[in-house]
Structures are given as structure tokens and as C-alpha cells.
PDB file of N, CA and C in Angstrom:
ATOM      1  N   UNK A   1       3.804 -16.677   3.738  1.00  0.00           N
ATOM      2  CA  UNK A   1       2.978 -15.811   4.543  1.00  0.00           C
ATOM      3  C   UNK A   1       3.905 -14.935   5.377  1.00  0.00           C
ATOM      4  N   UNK A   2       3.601 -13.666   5.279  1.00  0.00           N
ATOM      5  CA  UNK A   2       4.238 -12.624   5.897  1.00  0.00           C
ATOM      6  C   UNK A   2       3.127 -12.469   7.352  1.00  0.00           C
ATOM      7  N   UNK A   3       4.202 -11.847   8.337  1.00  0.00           N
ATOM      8  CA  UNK A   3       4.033 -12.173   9.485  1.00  0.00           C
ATOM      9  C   UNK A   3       4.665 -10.704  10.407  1.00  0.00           C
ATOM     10  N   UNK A   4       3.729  -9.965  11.185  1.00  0.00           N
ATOM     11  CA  UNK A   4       4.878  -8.493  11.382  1.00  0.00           C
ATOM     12  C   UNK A   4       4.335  -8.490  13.170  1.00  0.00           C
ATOM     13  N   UNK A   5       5.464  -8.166  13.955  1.00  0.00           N
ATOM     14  CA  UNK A   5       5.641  -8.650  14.947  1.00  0.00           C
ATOM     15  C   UNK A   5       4.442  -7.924  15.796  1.00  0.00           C
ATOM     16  N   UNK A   6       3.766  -6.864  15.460  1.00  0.00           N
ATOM     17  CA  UNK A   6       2.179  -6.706  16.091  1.00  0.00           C
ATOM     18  C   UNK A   6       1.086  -7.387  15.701  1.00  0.00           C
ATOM     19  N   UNK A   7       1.222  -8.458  15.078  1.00  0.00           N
ATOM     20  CA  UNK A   7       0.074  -9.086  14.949  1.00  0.00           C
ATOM     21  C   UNK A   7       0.535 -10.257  15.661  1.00  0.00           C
ATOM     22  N   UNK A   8       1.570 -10.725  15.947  1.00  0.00           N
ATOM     23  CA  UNK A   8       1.662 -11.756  16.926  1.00  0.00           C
ATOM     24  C   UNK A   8       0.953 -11.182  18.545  1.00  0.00           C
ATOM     25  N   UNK A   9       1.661  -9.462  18.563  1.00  0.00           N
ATOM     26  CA  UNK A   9       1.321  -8.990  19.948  1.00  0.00           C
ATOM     27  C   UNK A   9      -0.201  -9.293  19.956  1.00  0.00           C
ATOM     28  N   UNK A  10      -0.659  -9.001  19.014  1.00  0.00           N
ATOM     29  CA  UNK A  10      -2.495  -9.236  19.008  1.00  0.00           C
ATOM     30  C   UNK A  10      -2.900 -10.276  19.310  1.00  0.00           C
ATOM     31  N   UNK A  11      -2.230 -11.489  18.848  1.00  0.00           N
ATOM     32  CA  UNK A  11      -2.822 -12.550  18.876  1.00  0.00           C
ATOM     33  C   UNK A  11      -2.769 -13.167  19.959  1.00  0.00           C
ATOM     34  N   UNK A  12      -1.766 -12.993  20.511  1.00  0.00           N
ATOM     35  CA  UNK A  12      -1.061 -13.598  22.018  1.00  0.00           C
ATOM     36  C   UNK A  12      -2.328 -13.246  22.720  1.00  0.00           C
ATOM     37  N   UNK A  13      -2.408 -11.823  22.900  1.00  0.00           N
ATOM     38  CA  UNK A  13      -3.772 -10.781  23.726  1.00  0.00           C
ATOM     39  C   UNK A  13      -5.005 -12.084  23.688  1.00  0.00           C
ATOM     40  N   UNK A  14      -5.099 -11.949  22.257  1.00  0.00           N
ATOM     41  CA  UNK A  14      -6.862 -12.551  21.834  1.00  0.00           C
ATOM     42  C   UNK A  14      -6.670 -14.328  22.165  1.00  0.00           C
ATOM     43  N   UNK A  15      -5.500 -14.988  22.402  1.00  0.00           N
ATOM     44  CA  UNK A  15      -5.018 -16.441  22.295  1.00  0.00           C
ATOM     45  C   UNK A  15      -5.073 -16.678  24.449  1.00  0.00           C
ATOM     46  N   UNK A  16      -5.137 -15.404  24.892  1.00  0.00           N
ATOM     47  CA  UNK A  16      -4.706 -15.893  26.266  1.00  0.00           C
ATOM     48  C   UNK A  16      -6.076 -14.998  26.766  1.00  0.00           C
ATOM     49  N   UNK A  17      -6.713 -13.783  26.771  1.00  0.00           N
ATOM     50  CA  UNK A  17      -8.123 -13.333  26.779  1.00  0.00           C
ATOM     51  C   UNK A  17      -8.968 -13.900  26.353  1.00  0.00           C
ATOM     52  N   UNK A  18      -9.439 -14.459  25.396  1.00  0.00           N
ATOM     53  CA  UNK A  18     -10.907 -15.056  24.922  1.00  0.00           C
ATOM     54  C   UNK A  18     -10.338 -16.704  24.563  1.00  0.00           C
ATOM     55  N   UNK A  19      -9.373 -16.909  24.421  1.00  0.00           N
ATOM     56  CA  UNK A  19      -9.655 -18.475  24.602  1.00  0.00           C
ATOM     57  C   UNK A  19      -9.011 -19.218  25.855  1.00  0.00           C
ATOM     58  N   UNK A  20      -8.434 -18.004  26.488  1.00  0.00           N
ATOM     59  CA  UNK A  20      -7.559 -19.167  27.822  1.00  0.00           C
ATOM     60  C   UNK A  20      -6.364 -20.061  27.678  1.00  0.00           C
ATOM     61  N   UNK A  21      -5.837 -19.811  26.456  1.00  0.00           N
ATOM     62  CA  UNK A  21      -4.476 -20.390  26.424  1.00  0.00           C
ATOM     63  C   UNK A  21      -3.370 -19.758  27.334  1.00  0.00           C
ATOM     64  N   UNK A  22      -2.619 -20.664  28.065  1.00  0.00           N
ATOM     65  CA  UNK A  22      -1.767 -20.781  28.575  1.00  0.00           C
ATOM     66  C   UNK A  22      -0.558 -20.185  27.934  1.00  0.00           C
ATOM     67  N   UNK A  23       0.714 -19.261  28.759  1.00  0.00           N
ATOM     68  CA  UNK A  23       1.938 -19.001  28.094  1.00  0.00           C
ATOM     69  C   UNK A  23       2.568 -19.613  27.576  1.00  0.00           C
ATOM     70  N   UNK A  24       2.727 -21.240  27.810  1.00  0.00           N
ATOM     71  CA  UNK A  24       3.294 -22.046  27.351  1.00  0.00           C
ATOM     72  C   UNK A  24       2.775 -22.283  26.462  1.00  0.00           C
ATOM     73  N   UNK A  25       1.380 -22.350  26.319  1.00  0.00           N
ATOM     74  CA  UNK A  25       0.801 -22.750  24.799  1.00  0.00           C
ATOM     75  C   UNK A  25       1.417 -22.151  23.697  1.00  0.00           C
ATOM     76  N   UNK A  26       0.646 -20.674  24.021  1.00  0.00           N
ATOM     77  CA  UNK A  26       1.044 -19.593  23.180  1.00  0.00           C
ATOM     78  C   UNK A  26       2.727 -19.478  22.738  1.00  0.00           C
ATOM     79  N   UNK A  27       3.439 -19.644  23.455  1.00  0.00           N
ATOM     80  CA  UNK A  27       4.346 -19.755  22.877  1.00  0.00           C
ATOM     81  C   UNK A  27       5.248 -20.904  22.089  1.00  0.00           C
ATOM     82  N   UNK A  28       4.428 -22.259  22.365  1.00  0.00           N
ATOM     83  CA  UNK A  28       4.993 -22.916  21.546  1.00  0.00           C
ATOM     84  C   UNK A  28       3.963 -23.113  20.396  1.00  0.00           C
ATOM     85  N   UNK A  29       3.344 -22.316  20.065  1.00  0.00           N
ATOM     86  CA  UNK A  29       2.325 -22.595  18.697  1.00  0.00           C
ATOM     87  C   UNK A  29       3.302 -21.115  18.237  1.00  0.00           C
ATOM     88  N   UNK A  30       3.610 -20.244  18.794  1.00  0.00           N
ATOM     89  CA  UNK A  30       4.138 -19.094  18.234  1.00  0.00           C
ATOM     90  C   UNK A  30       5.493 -19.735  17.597  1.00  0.00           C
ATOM     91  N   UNK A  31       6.331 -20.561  18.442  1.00  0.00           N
ATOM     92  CA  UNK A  31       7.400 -21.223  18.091  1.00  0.00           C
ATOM     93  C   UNK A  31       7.520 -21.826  16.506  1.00  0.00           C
ATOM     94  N   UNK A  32       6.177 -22.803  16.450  1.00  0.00           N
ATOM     95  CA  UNK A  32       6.161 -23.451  15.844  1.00  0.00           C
ATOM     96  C   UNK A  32       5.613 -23.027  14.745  1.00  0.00           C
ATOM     97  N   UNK A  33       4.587 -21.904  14.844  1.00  0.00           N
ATOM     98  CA  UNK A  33       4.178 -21.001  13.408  1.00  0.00           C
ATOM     99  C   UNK A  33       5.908 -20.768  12.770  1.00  0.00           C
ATOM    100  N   UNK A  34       6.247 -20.006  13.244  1.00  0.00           N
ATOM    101  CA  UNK A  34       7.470 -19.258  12.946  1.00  0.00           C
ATOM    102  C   UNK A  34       8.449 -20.181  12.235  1.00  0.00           C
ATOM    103  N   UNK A  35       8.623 -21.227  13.114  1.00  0.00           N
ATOM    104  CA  UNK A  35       9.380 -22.185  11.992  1.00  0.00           C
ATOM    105  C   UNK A  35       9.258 -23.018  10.917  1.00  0.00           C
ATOM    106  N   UNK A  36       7.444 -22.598  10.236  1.00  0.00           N
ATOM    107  CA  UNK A  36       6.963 -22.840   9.071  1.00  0.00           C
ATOM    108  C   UNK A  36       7.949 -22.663   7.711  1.00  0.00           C
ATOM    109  N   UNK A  37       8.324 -22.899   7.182  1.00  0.00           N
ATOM    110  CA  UNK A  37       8.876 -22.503   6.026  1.00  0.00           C
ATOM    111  C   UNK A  37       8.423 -21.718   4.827  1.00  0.00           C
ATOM    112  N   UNK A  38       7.267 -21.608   5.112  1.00  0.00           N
ATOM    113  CA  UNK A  38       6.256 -20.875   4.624  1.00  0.00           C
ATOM    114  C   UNK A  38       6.166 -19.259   5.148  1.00  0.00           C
ATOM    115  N   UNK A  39       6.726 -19.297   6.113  1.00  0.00           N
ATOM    116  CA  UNK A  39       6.086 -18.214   7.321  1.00  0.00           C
ATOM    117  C   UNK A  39       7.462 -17.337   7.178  1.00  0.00           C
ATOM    118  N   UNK A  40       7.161 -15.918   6.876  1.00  0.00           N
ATOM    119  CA  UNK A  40       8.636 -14.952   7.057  1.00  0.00           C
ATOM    120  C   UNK A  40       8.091 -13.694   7.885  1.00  0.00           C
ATOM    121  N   UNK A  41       9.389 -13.027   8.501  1.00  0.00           N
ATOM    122  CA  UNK A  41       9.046 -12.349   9.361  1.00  0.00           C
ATOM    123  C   UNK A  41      10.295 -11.085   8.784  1.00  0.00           C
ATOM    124  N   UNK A  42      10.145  -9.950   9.232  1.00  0.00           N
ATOM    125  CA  UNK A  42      10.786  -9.076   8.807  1.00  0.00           C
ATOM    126  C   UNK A  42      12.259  -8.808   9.954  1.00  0.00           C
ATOM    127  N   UNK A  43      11.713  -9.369  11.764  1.00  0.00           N
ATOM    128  CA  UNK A  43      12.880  -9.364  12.600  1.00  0.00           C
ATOM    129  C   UNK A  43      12.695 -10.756  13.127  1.00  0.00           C
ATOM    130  N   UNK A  44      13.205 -11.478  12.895  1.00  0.00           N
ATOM    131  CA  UNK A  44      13.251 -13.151  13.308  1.00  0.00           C
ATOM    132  C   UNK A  44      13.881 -12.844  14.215  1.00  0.00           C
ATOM    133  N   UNK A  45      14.977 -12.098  14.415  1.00  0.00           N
ATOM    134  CA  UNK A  45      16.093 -12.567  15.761  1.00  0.00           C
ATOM    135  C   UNK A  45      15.281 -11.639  17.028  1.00  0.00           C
ATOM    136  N   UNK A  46      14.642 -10.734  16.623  1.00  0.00           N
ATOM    137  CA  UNK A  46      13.470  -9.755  17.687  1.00  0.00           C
ATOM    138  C   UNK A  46      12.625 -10.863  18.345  1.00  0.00           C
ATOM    139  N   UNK A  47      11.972 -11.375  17.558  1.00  0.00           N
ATOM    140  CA  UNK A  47      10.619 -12.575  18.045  1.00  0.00           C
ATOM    141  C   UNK A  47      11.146 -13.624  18.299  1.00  0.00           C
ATOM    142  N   UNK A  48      12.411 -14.290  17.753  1.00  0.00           N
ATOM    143  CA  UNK A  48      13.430 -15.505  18.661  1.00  0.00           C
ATOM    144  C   UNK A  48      14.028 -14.847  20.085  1.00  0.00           C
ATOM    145  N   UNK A  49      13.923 -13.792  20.412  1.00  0.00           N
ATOM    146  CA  UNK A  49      14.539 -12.810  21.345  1.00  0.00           C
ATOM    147  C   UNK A  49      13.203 -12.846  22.685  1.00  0.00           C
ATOM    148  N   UNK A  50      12.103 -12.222  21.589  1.00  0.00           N
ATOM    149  CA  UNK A  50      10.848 -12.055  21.859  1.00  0.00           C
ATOM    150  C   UNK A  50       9.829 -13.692  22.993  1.00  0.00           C
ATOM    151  N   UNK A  51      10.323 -14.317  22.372  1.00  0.00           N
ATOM    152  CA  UNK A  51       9.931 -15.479  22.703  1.00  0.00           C
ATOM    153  C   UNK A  51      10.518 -16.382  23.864  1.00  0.00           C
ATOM    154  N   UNK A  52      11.827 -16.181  23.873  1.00  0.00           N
ATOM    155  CA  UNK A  52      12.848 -16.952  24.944  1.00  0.00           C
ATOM    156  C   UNK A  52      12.309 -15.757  26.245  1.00  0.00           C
ATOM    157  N   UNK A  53      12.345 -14.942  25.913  1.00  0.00           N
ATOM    158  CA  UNK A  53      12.008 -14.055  27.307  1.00  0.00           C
ATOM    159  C   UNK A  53      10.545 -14.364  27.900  1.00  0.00           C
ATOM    160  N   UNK A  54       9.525 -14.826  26.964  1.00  0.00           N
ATOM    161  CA  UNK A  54       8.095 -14.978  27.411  1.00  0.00           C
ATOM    162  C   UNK A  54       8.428 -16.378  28.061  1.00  0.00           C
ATOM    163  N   UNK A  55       9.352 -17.480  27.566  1.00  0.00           N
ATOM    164  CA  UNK A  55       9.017 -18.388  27.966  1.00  0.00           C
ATOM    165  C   UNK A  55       9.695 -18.515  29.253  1.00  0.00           C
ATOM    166  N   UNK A  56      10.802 -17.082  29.851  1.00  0.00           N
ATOM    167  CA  UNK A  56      11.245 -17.275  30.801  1.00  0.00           C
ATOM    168  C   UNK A  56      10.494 -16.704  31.951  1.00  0.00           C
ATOM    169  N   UNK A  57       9.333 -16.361  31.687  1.00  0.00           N
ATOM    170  CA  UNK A  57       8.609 -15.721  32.225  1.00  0.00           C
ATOM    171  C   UNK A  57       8.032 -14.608  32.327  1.00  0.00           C
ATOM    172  N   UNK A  58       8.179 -13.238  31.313  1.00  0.00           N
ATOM    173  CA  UNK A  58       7.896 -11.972  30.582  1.00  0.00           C
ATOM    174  C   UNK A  58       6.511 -12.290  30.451  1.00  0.00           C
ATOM    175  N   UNK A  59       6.095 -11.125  30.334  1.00  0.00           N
ATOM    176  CA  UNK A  59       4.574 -11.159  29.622  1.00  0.00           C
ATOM    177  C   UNK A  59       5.042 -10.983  28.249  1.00  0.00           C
ATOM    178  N   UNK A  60       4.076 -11.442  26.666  1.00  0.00           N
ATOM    179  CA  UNK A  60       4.674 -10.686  25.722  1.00  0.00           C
ATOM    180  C   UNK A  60       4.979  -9.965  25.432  1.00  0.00           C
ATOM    181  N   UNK A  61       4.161  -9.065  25.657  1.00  0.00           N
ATOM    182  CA  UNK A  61       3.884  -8.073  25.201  1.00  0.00           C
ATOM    183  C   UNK A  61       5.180  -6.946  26.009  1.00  0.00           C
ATOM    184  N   UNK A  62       5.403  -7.326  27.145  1.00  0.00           N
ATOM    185  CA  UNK A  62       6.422  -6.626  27.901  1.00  0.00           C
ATOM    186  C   UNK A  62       8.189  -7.411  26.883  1.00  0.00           C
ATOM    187  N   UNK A  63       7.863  -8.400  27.182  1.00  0.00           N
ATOM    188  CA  UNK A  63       9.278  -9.028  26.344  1.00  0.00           C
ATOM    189  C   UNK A  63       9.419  -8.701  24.842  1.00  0.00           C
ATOM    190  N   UNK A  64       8.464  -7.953  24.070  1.00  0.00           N
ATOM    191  CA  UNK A  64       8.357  -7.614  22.662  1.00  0.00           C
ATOM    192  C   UNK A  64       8.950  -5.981  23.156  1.00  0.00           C
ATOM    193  N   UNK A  65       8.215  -5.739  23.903  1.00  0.00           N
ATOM    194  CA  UNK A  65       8.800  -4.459  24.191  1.00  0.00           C
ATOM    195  C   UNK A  65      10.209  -4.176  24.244  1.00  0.00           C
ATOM    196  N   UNK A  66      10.300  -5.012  25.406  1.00  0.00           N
ATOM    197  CA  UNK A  66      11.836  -4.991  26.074  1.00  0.00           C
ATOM    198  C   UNK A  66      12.976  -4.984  24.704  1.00  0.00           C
ATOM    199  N   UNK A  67      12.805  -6.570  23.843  1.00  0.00           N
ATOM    200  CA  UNK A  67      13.135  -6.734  22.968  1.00  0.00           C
ATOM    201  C   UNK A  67      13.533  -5.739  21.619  1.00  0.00           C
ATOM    202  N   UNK A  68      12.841  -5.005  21.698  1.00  0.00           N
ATOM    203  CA  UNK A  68      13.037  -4.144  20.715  1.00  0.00           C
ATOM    204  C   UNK A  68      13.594  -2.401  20.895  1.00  0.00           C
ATOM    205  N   UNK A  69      13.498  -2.543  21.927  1.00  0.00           N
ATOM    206  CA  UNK A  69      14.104  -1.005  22.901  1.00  0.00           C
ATOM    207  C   UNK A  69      15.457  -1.638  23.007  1.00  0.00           C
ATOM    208  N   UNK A  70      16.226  -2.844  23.331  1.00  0.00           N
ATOM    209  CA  UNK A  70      17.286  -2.988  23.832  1.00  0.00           C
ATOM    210  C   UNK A  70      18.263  -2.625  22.577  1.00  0.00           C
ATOM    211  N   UNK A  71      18.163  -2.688  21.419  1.00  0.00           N
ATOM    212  CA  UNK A  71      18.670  -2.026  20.138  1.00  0.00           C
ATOM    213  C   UNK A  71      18.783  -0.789  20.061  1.00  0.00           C
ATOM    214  N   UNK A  72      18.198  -0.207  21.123  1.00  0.00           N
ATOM    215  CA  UNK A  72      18.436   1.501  20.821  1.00  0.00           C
ATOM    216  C   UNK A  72      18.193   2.159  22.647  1.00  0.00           C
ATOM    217  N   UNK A  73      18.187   1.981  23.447  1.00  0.00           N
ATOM    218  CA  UNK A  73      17.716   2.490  24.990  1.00  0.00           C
ATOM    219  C   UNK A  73      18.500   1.196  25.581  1.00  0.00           C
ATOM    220  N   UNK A  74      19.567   1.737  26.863  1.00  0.00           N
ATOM    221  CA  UNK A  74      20.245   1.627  27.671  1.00  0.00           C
ATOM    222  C   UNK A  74      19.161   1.206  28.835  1.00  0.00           C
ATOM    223  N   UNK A  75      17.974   1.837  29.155  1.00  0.00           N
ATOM    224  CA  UNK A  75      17.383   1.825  30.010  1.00  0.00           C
ATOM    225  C   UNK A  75      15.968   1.805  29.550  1.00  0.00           C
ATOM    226  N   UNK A  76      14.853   1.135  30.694  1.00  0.00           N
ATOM    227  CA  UNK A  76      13.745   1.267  29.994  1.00  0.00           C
ATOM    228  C   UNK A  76      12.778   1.903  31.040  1.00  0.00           C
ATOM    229  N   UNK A  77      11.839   2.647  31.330  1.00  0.00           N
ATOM    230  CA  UNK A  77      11.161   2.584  32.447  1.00  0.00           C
ATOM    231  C   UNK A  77       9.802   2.046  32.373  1.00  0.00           C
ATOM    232  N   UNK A  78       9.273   1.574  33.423  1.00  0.00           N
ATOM    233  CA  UNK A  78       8.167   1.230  33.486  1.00  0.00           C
ATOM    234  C   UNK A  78       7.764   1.129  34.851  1.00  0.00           C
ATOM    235  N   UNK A  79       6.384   1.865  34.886  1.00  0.00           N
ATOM    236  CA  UNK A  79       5.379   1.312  36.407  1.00  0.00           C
ATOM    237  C   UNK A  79       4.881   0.121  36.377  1.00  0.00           C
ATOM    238  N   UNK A  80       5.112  -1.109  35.609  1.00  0.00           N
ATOM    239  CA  UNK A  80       4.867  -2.051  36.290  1.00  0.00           C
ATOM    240  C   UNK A  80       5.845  -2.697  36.856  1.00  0.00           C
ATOM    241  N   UNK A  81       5.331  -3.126  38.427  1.00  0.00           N
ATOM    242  CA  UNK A  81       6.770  -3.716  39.593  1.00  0.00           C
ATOM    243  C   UNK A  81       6.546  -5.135  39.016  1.00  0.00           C
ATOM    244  N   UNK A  82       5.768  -5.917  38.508  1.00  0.00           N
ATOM    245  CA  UNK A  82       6.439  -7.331  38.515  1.00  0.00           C
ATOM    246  C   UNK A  82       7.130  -7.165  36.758  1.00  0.00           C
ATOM    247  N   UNK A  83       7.096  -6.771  36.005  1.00  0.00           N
ATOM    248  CA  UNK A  83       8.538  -6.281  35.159  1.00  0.00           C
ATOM    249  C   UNK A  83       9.070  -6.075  35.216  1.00  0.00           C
ATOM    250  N   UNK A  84       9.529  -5.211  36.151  1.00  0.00           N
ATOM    251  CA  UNK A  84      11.165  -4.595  37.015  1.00  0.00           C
ATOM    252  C   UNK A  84      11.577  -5.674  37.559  1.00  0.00           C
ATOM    253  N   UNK A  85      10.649  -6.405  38.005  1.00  0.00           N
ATOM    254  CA  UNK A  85      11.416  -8.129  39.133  1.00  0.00           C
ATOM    255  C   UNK A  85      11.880  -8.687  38.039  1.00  0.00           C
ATOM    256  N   UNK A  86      10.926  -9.115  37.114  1.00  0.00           N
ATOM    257  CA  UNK A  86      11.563  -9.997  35.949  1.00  0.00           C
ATOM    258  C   UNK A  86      12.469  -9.742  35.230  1.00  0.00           C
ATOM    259  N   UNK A  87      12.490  -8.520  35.332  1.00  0.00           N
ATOM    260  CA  UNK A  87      13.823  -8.271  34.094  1.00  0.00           C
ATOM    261  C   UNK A  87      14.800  -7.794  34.671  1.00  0.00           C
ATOM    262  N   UNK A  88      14.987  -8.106  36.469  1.00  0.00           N
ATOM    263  CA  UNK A  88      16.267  -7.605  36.717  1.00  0.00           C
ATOM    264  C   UNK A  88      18.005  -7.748  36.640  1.00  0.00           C
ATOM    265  N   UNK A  89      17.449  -9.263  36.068  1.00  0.00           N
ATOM    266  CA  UNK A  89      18.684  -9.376  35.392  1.00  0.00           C
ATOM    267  C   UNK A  89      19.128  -9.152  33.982  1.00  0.00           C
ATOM    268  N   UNK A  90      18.160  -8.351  33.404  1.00  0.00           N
ATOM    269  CA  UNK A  90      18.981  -8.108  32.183  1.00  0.00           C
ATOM    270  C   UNK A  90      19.789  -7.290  31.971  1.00  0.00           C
ATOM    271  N   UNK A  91      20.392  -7.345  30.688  1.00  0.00           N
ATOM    272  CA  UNK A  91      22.184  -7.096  30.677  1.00  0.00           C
ATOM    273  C   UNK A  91      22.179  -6.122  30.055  1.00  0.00           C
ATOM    274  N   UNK A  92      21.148  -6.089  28.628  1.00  0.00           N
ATOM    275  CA  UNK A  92      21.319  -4.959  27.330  1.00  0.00           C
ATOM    276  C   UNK A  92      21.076  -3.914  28.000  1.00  0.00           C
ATOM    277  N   UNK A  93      19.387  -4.114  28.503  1.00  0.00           N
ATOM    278  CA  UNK A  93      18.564  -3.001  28.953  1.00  0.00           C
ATOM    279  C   UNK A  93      17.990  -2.773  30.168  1.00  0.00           C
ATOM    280  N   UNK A  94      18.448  -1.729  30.927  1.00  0.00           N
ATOM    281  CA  UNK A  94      17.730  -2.095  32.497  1.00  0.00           C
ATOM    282  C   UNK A  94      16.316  -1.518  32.554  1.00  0.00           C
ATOM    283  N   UNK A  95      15.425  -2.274  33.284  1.00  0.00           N
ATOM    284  CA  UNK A  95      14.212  -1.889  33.154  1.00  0.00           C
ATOM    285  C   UNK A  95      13.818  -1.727  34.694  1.00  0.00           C
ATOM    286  N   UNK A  96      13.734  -0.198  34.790  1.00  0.00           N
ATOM    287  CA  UNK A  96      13.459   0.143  36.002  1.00  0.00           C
ATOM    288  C   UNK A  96      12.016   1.073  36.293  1.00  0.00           C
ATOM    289  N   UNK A  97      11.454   1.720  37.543  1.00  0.00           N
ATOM    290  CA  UNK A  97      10.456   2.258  37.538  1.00  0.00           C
ATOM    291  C   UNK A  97      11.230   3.793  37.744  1.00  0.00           C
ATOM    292  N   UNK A  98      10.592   4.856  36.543  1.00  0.00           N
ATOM    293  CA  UNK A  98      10.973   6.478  36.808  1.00  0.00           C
ATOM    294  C   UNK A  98      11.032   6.429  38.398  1.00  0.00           C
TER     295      UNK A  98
END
């Protein structure tokens, strides 16, 4: 089963909106999909990237982001202030507000 890293973003959405799962949930069922042997993904090291940042406290959808800009953007901007807190220590990509 093929697996492409916006349908995880979806699911996370629909897994923590309409059923109330927890980040921690979500991410260790995301964990544990992924290390199906069955299960392939086109950027594994993006969504292993993707994932350590949610569980450090990222929203996904912000840490999918982050994650995938840091391969190409030095800098990231964003108006949301509790993303700028969280990600102020990162190294690749600084994520600041314009």
C-alpha cells in the first residue's frame, strides 16, 4: 500500500477533529502504520522527520510543512506565534513571523 504524505496530513485533521484522538495517539498509529512492511511511502525520511517534530510538540501539519521547506528555504515565515515558539530552535530552517 502506497501512502503520499497529504493523505496522512488529512487524516491526522479527520483523526484529531471528528474523533478526538490525541497527538500522541495519532502519532504513534502514524508510527506504526508506516512501519508496516506492507506500507511504502515515496519520502520516508520527510514523515520520519515529519513525525519526531509532532511528537516534540509541532502541530502536523506545521511540522510536515516545516519538514519539507527545510530542503529548499533557509527561512520560513509564518503568522502563527505559537510556531515561531516551537520551532525556535531549529537549525535547518528558521521559522519566523514577516
Amino acid at each position: 500500500m502506497f501512502i503520499h504524505d497529504t493523505v496522512l496530513l488529512e487524516s491526522e485533521w479527520v483523526l484529531r477533529f471528528a474523533y478526538q484522538f490525541s497527538p500522541i495517539e495519532i502519532n504513534d498509529a502514524f508510527t506504526s502504520l508506516l512501519g508496516l512492511s506492507n506500507v511504502i511511502t515515496d519520502k520516508p525520511q520527510l514523515l520520519i522527520q515529519t513525525l519526531e517534530m509532532h511528537k516534540g510538540g509541532f502541530d502536523f501539519a506545521d511540522a510536515l510543512h516545516l519538514a519539507k521547506s527545510q530542503s529548499y528555504a533557509s527561512t520560513f515565515l509564518t503568522f502563527d506565534k505559537k510556531f515561531v515558539s516551537i520551532a525556535k530552535d531549529n537549525k535547518k530552517c528558521k521559522v519566523k513571523k514577516p
